[in-house]
Protein backbone atom coordinates (compact mmCIF):
# COMPACT_ATOMS: atom_id res chain seq x y z
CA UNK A 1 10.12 62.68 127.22
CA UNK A 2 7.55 63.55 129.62
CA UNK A 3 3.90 62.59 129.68
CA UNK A 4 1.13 60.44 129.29
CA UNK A 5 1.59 59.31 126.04
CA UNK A 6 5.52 58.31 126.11
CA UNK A 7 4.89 56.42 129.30
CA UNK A 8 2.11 54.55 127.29
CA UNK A 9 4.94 53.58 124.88
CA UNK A 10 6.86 52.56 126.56
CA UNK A 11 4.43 50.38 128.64
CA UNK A 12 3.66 48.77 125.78
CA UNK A 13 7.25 48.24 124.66
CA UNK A 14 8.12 47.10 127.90
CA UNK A 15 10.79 49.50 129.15
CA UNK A 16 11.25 50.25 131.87
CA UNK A 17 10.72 53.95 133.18
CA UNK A 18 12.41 54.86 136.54
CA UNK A 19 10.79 57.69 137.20
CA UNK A 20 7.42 56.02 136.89
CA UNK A 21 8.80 53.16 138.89
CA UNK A 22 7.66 51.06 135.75
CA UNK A 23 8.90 47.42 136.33
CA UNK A 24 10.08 45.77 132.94
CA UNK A 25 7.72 43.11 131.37
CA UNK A 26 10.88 41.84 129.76
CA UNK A 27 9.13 41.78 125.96
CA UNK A 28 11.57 42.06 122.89
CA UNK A 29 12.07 45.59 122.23
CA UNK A 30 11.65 46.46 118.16
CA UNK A 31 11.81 50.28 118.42
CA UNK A 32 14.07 51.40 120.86
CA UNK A 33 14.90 54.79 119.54
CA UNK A 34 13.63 56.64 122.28
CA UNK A 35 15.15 54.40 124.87
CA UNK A 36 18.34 54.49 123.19
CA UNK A 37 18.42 58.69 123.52
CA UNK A 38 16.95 58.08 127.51
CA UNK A 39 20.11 56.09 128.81
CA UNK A 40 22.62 58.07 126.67
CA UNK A 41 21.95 60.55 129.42
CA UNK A 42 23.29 58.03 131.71
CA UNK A 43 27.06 59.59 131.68
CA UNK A 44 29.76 59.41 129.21
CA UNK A 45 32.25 56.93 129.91
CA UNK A 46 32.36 53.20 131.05
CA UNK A 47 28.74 52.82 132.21
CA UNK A 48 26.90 54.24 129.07
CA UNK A 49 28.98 52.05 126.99
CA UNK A 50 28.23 48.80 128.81
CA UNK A 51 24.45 49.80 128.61
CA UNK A 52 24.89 50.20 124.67
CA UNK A 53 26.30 47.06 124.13
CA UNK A 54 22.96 45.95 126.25
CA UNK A 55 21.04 47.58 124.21
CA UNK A 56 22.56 45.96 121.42
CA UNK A 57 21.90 43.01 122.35
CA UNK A 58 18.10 43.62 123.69
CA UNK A 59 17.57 45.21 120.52
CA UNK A 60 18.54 41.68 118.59
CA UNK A 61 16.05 40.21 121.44
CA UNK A 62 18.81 38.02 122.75
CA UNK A 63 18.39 39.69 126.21
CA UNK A 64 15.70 40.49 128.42
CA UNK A 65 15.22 43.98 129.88
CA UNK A 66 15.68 44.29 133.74
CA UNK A 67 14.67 46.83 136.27
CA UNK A 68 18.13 47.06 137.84
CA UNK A 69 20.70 46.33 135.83
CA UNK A 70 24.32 46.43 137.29
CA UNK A 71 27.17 46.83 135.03
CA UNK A 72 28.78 43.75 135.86
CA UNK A 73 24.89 42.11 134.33
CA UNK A 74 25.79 44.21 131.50
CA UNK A 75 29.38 42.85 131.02
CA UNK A 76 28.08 39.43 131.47
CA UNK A 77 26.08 39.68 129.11
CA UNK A 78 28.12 41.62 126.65
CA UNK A 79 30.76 38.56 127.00
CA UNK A 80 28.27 36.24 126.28
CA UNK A 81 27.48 37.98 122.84
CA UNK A 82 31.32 38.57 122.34
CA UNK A 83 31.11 34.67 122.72
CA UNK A 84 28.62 33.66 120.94
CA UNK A 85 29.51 35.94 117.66
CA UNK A 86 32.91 34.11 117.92
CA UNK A 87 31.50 30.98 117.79
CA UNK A 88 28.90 32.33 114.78
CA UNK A 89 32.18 33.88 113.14
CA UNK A 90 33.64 30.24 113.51
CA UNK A 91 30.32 28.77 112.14
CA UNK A 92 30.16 30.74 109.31
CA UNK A 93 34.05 30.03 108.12
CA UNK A 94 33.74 26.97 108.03
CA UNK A 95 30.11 26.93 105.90
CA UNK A 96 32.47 29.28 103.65
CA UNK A 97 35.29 26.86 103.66
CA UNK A 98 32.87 23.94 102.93
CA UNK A 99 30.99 25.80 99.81
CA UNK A 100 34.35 26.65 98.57
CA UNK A 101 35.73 23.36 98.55
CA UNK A 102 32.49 21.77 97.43
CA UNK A 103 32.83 24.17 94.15
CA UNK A 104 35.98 23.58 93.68
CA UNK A 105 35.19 19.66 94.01
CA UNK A 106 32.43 20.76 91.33
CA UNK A 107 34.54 22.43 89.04
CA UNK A 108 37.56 19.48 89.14
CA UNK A 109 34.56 17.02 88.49
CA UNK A 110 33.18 19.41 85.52
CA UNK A 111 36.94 19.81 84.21
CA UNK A 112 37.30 15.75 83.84
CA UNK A 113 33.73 15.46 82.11
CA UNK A 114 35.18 17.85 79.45
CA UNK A 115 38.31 16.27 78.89
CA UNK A 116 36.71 12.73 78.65
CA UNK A 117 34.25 14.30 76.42
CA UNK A 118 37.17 15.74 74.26
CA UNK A 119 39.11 12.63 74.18
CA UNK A 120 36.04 10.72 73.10
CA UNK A 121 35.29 13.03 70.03
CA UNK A 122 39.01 13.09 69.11
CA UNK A 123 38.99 8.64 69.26
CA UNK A 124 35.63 8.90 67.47
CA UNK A 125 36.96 11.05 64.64
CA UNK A 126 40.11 9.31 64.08
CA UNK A 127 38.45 5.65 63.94
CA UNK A 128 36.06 7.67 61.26
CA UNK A 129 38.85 8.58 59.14
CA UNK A 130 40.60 5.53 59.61
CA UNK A 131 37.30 4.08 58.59
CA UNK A 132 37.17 6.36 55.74
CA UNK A 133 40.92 5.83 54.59
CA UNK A 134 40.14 2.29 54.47
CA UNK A 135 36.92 2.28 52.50
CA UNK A 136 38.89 4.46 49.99
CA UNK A 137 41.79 2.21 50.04
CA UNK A 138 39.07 -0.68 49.23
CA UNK A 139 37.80 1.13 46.61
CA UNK A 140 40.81 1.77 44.81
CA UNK A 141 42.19 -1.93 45.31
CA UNK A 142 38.67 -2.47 43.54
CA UNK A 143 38.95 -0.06 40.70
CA UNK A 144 42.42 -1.64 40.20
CA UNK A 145 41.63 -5.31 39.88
CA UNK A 146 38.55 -4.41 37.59
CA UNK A 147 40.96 -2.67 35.46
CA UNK A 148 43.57 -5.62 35.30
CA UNK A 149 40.40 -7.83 34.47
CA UNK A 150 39.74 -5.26 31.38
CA UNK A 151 42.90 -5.55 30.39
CA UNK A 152 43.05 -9.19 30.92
CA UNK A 153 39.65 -9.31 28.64
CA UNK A 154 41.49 -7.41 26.13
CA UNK A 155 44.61 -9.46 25.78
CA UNK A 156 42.25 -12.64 25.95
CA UNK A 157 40.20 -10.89 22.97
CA UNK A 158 43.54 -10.20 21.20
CA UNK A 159 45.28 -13.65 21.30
CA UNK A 160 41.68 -14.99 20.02
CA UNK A 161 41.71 -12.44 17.59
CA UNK A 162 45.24 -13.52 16.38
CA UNK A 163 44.60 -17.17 16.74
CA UNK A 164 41.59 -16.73 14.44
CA UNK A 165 43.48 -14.49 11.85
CA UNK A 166 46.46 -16.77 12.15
CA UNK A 167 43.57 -19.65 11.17
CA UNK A 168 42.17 -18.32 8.56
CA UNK A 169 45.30 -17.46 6.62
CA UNK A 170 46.45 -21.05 7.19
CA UNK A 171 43.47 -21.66 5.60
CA UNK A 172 43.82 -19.51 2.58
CA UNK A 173 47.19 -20.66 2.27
CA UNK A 174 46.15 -24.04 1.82
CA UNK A 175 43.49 -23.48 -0.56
């Protein structure tokens, strides 16, 4: 932990070193590893877990380092980020809530689109086979009339046929 070089870093990083009497230049801190491992050697207990939660928070750069930090800083600011997360938390529910009910607004919409669809090929089929049964029914009506006017024709042909017959041997007969 000692010497030139890790007092360079952490110059640069801007961490403060109390045993240079480094004062912080409050920059957000990227790599923190060796920081981290410095103030676990603060004590177990209370303090060192305040100064984690810090950390945490310096780490995300929502704080700024300080020379002396007191725990009740460090709770401060710890509440703050217990705050803020809740209010993320709440943020983020109700995005959640919002997507969910836009899908399902989606999916309703998508639903009806079908059905409509479904009842629109069903009406268009039946009016086709009701078209179809009629043009059949026409036809046969058609095919039925031209058969009475055959048969008609043929009667017609047979009385005149008669008639003729029924002439001519009047005819004979009088001759």
């Amino acid at each position: 932990m000692e010497g030139m070089g890790q007092y360079g870093h952490h110059k640069r990083m801007g961490i403060m070193d109390e045993d240079k009497g480094q004062k912080s230049r409050g920059y957000r801190i990227k790599r923190i590893k060796d920081y981290k491992k410095k103030k676990q050697n603060i004590g177990a207990g209370q303090s060192s877990r305040k100064y984690w939660s810090e950390d945490k928070r310096i780490i995300r750069g929502e704080a700024l380092v300080t020379r002396h930090r007191s725990s009740s800083t460090a709770l401060k600011i710890n509440k703050d980020s217990k705050k803020n997360n809740k209010k993320k938390k709440k943020k983020k529910k109700k995005k959640k809530k919002k997507k969910k009910k836009k899908k399902k607004k989606k999916k309703k919409k998508k639903k009806k689109k079908k059905k409509k669809k479904k009842k629109k090929r069903r009406r268009r089929r039946r009016r086709r086979e009701e078209e179809e049964e009629e043009e059949e029914e026409e036809e046969e009506e058609e095919e039925e009339e031209e058969e009475e006017e055959e048969e008609e024709k043929k009667k017609k042909k047979k009385k005149k046929k008669k008639k003729k017959k029924k002439k001519k041997m009047k005819k004979k007969k009088k001759n």
